[in-house]
Protein backbone atom coordinates (compact mmCIF):
# COMPACT_ATOMS: atom_id res chain seq x y z
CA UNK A 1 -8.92 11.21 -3.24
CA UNK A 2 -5.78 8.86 -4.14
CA UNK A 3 -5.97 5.91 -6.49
CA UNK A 4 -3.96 3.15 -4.95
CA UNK A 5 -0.33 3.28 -6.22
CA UNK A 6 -1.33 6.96 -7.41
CA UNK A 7 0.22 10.21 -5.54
CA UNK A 8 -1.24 12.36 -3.47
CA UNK A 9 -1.74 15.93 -4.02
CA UNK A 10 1.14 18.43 -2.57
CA UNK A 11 0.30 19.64 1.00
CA UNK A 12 2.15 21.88 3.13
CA UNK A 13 0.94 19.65 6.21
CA UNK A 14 3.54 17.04 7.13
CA UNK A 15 2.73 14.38 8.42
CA UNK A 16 5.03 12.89 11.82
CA UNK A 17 6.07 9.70 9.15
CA UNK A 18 6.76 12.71 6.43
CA UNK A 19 8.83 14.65 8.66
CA UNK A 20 10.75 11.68 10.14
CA UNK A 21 11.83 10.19 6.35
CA UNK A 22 12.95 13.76 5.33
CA UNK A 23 15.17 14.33 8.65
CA UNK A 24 16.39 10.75 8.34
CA UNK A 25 17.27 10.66 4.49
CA UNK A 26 19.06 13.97 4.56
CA UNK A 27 20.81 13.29 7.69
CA UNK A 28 24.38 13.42 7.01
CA UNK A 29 24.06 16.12 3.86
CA UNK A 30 26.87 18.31 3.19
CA UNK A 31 27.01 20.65 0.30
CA UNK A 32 23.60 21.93 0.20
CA UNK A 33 20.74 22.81 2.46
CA UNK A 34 17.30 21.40 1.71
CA UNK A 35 14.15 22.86 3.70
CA UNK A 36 10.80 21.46 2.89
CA UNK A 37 8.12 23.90 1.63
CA UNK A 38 5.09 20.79 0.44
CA UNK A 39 5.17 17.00 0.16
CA UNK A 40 3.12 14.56 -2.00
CA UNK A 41 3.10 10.66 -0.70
CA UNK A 42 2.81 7.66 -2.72
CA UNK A 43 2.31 4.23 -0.64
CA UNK A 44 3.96 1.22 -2.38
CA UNK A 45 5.82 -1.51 -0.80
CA UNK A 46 6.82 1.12 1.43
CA UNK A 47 6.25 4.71 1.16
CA UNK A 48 7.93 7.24 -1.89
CA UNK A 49 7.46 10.57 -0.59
CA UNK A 50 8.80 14.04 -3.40
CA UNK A 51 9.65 16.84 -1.13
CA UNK A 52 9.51 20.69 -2.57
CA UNK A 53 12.13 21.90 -1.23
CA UNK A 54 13.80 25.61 -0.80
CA UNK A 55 17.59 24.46 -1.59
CA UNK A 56 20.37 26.58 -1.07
CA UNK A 57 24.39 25.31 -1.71
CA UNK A 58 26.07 25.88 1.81
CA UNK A 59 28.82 28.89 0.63
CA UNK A 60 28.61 32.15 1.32
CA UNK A 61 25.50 34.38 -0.37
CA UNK A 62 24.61 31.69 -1.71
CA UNK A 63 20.87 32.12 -3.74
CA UNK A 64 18.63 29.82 -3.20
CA UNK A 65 16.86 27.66 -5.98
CA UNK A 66 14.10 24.96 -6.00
CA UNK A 67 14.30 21.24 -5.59
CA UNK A 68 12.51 18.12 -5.79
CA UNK A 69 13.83 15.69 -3.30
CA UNK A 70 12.33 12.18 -3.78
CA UNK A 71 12.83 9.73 -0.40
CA UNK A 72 11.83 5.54 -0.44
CA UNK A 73 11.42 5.07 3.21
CA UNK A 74 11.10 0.92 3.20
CA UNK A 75 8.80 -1.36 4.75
CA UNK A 76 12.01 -1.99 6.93
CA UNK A 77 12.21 1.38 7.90
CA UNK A 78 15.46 2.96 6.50
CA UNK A 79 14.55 5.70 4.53
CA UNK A 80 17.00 7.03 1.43
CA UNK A 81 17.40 9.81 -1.39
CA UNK A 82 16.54 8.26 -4.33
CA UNK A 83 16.31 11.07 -6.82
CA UNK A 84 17.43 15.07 -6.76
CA UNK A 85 16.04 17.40 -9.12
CA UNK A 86 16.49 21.41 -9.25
CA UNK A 87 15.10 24.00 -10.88
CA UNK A 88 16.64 27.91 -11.39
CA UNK A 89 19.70 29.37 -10.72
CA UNK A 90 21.71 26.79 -13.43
C-alpha cells in the first residue's frame, strides 16, 4: 500500500506511463547507457519516478555499474532527469 505523497515499492513491472517517461527523459543521452532493471513511483503534482538502472559509459569494454536515475514527468507532460546517482566502479 502507498501513503499519498509516499513511494511505492521497487517493481520490475513497468508500467506503459513508466516506460514512456524513461524513453522520453533519456532521449537524446550521449555518454552513457542507462537500461532499467526496477522502478518505484511517487505521484505529486505530476509523477517522480527513480529508475534502477544497469549503466554502462559508451567506450569500449566498458564495465558496467549501478544507477539511480530520478525522472519528474509534469502534469504537462514533458518528462526530465532531475537527479543521477551511481554506485561501484568509482
Amino acid at each position: 500500500m502507498t501513503i499519498a505523497g509516499g513511494w511505492s515499492t521497487y517493481s520490475t513491472h513497468f508500467s506503459s506511463e513508466a516506460k514512456a517517461a524513461f524513453e522520453e527523459a533519456t532521449k537524446g543521452l550521449t555518454g552513457v547507457s542507462y537500461s532499467p532493471v526496477a522502478v518505484a513511483e511517487q505521484v505529486v503534482a505530476g509523477k517522480n519516478y527513480r529508475f534502477f538502472c544497469n549503466a554502462q559509459v559508451v567506450i569500449p569494454n566498458a564495465t558496467n555499474h549501478a544507477a539511480i536515475l530520478s525522472v519528474f514527468k509534469s502534469l504537462e507532460g514533458d518528462a526530465v532527469i532531475t537527479d543521477t546517482q551511481t554506485y561501484g566502479n568509482d
